[in-house]
N, C-alpha and C. Protein backbone atom coordinates (compact mmCIF):
# COMPACT_ATOMS: atom_id res chain seq x y z
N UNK A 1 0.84 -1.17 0.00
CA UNK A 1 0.00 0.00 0.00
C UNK A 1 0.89 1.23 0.00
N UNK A 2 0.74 2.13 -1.01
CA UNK A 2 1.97 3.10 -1.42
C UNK A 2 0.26 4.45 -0.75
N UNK A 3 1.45 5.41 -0.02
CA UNK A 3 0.80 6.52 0.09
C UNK A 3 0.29 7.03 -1.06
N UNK A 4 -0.41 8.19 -1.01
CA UNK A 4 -1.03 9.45 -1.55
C UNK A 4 0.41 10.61 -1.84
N UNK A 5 0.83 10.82 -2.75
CA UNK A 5 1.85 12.51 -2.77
C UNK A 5 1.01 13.45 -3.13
N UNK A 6 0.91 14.12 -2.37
CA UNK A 6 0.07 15.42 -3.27
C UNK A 6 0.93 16.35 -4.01
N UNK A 7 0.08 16.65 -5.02
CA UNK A 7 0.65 17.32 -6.18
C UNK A 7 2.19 18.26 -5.56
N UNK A 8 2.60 18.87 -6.36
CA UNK A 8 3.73 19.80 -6.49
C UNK A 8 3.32 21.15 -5.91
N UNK A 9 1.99 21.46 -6.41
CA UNK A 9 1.53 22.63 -6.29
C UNK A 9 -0.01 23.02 -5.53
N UNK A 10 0.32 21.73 -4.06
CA UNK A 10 -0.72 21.82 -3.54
C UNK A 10 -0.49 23.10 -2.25
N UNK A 11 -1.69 23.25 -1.71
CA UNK A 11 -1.40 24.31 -0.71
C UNK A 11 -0.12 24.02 0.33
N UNK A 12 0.83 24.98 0.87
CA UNK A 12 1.55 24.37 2.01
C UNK A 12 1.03 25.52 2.98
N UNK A 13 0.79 24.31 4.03
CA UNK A 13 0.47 25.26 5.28
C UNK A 13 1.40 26.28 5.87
N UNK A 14 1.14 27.15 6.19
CA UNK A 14 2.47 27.99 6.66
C UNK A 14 2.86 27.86 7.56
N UNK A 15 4.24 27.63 8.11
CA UNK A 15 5.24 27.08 8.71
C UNK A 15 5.38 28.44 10.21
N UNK A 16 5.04 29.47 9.51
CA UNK A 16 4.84 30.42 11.11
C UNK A 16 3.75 30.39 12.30
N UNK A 17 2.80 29.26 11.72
CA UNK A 17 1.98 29.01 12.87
C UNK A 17 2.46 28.16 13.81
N UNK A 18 1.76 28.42 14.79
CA UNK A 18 2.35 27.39 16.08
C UNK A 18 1.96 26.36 16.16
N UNK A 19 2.44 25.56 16.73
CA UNK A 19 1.71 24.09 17.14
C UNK A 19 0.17 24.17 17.64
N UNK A 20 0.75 24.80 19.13
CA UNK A 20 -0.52 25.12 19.57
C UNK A 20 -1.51 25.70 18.99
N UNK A 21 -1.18 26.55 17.96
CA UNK A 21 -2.99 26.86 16.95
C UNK A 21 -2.81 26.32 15.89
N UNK A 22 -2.38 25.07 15.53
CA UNK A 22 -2.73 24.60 14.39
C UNK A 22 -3.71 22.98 15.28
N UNK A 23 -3.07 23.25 16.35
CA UNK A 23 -3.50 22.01 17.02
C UNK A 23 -4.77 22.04 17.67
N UNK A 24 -4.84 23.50 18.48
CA UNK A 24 -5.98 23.34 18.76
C UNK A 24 -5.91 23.62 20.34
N UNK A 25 -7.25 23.18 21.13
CA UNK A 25 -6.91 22.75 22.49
C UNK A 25 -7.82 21.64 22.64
N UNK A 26 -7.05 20.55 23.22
CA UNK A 26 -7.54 18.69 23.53
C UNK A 26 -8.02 18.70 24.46
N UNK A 27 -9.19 18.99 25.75
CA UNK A 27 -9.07 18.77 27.12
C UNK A 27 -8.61 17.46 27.82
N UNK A 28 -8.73 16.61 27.10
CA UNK A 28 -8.29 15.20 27.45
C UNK A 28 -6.58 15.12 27.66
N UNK A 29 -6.10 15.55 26.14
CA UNK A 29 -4.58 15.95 26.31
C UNK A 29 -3.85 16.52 27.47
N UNK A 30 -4.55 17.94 27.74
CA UNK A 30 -4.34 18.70 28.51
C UNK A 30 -4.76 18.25 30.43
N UNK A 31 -5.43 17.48 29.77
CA UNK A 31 -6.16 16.83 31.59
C UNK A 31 -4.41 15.69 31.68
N UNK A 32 -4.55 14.99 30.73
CA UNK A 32 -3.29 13.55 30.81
C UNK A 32 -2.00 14.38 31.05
N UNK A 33 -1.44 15.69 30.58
CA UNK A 33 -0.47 16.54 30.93
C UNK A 33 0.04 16.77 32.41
N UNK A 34 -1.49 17.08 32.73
CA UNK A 34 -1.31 17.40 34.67
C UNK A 34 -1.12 16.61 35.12
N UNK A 35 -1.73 15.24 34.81
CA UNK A 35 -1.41 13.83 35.52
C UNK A 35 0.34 13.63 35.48
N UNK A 36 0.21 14.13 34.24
CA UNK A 36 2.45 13.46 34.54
C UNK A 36 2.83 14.88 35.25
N UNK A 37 2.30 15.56 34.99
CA UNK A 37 3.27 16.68 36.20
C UNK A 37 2.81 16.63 37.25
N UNK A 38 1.50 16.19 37.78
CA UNK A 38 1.17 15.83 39.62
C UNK A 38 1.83 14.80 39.64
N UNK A 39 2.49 13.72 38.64
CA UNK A 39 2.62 12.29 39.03
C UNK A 39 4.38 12.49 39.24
N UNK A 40 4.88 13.16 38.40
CA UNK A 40 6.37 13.58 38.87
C UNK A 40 6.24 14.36 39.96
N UNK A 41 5.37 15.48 40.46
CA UNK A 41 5.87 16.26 41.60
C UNK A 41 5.54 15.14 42.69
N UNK A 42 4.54 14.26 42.71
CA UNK A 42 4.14 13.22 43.64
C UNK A 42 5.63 12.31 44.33
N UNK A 43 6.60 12.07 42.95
CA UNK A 43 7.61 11.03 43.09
C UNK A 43 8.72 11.89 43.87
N UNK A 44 9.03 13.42 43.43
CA UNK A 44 9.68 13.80 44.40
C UNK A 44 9.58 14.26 45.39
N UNK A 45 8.41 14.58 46.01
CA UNK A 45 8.01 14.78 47.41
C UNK A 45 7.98 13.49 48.24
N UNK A 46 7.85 11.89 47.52
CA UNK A 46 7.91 11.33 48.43
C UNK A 46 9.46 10.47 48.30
N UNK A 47 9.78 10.80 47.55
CA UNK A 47 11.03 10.28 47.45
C UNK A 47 12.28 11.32 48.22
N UNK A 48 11.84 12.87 48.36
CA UNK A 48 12.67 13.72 49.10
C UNK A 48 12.29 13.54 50.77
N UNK A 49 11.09 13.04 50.76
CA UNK A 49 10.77 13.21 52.64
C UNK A 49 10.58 11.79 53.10
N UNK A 50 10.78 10.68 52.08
CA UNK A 50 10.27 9.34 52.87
C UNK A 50 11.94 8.99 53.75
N UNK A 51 11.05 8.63 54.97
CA UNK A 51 11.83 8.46 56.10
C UNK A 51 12.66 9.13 56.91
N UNK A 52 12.96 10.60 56.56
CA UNK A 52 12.94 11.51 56.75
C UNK A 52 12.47 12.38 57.70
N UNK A 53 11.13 12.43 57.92
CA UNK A 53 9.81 13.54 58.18
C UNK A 53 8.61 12.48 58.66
N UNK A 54 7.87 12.39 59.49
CA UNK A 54 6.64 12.31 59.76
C UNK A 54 5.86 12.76 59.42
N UNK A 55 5.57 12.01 57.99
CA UNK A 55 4.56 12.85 57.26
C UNK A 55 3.13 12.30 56.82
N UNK A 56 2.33 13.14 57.05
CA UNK A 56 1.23 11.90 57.01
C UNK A 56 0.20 11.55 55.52
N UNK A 57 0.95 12.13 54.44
CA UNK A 57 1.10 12.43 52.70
C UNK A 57 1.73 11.18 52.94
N UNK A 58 2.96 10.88 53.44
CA UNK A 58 3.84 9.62 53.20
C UNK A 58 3.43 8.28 53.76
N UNK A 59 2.58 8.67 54.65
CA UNK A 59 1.82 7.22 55.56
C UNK A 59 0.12 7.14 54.72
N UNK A 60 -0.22 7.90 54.21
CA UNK A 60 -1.50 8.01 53.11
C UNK A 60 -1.06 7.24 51.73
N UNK A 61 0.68 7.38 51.21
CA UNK A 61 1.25 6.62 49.78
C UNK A 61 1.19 5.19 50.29
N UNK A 62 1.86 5.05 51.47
CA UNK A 62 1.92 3.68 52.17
C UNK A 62 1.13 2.74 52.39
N UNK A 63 0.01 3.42 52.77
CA UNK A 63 -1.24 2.45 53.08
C UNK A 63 -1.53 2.09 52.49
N UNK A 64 -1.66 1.92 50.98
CA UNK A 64 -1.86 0.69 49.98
C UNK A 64 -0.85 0.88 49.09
N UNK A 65 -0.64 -0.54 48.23
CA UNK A 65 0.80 -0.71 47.42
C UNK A 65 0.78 -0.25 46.35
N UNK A 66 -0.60 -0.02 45.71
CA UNK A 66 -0.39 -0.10 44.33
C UNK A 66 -0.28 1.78 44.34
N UNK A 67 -0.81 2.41 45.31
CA UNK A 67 -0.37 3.95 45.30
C UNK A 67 1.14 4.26 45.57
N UNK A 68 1.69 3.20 46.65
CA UNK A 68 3.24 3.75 46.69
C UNK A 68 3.81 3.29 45.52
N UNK A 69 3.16 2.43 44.91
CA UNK A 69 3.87 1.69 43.94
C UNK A 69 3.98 3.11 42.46
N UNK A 70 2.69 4.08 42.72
CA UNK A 70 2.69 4.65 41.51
C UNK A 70 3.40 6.00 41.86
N UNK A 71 3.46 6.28 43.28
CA UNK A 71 4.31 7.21 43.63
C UNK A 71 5.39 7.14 43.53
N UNK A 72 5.98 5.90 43.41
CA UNK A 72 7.62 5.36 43.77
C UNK A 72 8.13 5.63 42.26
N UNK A 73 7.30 5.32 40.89
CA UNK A 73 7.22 5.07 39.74
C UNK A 73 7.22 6.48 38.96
N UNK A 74 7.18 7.84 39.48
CA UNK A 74 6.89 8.98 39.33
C UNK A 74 7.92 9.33 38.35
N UNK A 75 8.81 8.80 38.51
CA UNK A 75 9.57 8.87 36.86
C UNK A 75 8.81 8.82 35.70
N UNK A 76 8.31 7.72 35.48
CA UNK A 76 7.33 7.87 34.34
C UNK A 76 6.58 8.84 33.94
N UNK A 77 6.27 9.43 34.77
CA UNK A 77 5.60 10.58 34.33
C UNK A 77 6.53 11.60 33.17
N UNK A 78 7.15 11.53 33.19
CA UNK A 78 8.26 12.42 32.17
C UNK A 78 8.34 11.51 31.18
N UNK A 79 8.03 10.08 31.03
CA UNK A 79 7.77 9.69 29.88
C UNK A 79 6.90 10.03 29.35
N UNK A 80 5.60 10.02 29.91
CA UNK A 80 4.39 9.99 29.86
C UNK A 80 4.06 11.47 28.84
N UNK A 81 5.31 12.74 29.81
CA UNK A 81 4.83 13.76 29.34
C UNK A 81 5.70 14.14 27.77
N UNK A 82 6.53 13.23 27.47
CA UNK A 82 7.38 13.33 26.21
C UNK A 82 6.59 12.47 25.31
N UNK A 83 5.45 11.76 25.75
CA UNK A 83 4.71 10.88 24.58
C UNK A 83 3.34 11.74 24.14
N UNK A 84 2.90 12.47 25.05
CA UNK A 84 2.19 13.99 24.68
C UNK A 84 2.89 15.21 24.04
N UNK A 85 3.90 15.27 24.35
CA UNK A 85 4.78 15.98 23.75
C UNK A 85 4.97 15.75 21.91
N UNK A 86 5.35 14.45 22.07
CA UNK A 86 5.82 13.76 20.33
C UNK A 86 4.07 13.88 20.15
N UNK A 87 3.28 13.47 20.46
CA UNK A 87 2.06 13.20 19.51
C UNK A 87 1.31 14.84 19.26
N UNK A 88 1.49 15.64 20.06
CA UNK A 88 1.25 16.79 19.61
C UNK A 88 2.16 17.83 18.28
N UNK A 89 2.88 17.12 18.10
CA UNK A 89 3.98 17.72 17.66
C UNK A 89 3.79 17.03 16.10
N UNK A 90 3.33 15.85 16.40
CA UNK A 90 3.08 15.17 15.06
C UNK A 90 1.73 15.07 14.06
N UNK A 91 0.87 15.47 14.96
CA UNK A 91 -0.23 15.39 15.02
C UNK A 91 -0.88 16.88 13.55
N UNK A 92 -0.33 17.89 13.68
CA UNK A 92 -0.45 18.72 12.25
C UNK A 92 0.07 18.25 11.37
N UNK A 93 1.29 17.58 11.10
CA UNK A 93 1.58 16.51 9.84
C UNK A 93 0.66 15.53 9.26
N UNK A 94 0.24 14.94 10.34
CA UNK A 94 -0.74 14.32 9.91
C UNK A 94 -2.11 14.64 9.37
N UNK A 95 -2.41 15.80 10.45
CA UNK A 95 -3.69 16.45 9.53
C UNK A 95 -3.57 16.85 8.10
N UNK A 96 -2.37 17.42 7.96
CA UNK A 96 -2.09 18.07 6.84
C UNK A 96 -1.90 16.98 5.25
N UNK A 97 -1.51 15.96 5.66
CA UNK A 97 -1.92 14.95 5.03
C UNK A 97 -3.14 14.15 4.64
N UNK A 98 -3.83 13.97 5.71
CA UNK A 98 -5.35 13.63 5.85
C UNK A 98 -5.88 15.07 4.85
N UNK A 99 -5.85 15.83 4.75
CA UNK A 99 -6.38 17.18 3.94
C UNK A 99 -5.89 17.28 2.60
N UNK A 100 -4.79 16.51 2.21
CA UNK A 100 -4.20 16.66 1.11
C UNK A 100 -3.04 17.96 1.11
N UNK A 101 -2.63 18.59 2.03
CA UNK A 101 -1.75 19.45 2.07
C UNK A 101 -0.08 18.86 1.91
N UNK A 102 0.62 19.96 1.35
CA UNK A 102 2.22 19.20 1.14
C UNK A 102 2.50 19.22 2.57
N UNK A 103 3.92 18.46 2.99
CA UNK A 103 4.21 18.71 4.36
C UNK A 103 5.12 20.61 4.31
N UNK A 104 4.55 20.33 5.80
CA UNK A 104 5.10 21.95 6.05
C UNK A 104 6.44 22.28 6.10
N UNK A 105 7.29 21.23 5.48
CA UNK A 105 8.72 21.78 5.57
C UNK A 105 9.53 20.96 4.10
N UNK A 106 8.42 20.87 3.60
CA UNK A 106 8.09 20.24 1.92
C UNK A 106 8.37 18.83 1.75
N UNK A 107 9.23 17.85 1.03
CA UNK A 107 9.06 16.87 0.88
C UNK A 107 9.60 16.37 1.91
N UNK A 108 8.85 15.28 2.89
CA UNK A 108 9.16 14.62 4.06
C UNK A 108 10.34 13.38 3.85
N UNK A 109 10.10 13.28 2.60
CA UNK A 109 10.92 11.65 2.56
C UNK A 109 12.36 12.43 2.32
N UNK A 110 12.96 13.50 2.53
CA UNK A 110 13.85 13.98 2.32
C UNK A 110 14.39 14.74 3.62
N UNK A 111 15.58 14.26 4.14
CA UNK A 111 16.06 14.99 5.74
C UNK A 111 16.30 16.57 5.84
N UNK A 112 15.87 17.20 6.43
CA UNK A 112 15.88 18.54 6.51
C UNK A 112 14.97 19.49 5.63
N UNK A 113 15.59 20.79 6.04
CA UNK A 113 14.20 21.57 5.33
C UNK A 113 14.17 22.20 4.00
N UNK A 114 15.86 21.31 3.71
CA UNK A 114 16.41 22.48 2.40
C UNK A 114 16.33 21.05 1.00
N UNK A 115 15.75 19.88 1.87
CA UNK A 115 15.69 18.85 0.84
C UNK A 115 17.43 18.04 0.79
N UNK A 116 18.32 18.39 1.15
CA UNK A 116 19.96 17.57 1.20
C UNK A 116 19.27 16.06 1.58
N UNK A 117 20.78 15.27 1.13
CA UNK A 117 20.81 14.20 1.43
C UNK A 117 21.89 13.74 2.69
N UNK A 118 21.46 12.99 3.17
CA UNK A 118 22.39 12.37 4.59
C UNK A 118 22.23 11.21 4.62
N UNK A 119 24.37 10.66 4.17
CA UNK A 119 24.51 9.14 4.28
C UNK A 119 24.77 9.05 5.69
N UNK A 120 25.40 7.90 5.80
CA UNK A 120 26.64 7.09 7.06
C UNK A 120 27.64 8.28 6.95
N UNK A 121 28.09 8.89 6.12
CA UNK A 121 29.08 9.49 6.06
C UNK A 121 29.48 10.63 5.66
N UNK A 122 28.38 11.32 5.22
CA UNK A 122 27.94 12.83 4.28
C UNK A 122 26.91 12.71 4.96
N UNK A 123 26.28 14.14 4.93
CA UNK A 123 25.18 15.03 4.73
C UNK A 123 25.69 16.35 4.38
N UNK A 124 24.59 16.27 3.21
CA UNK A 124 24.74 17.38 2.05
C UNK A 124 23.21 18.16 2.04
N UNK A 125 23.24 19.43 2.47
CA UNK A 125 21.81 20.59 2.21
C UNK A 125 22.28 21.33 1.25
């Protein structure tokens, strides 16, 4: 199954808009965002005061496993927030395709924005 190219002389979206207004606003996106940043600030508050402090935030993570377990895990959240990150980011390419638009930095199957080629051992713009 071979893609769609759109023509030579199809519209290109213009490249000075932002992500954020070509994208839009997601509330769902934006709700899953806070979750990795409460879920990282979660990992270092209890990872900076456990055992430490008498704290009763830290005896509330404790009392069941699968919460310390997601507090302990608070790293992830910075994955979490780099996989919102990439899909927002990718996400106008794709529209712009779904629409029939060229890509916004012109032919994609080609590295960079000036169209060059890049071996193992060269790259040429």
């Amino acid at each position: 199954m071979s893609a769609a190219v759109p023509p030579a002389d199809a519209p290109v979206a213009s490249t000075a808009e932002s992500v954020r207004s070509e994208v839009g606003d997601i509330p769902a996106i934006e709700g899953l965002r806070g979750v990795a940043v409460a879920w990282v600030m979660v990992f270092h508050y209890f990872v900076l005061r456990d055992g430490k402090f008498d704290d009763a935030f830290i005896a509330f993570l404790k009392s069941w496993a699968p919460l310390e377990a997601f507090a302990r895990n608070g790293y992830l959240g910075v994955d979490l927030f780099f996989l919102i990150t990439g899909f927002l980011l990718t996400l106008p390419w794709f529209r712009h395709a779904e629409a029939g638009l060229r890509h916004p930095t012109g032919d994609p199957s080609t590295p960079g924005a000036r169209g060059g080629s890049c071996r193992p051992t060269t790259c040429n713009s």
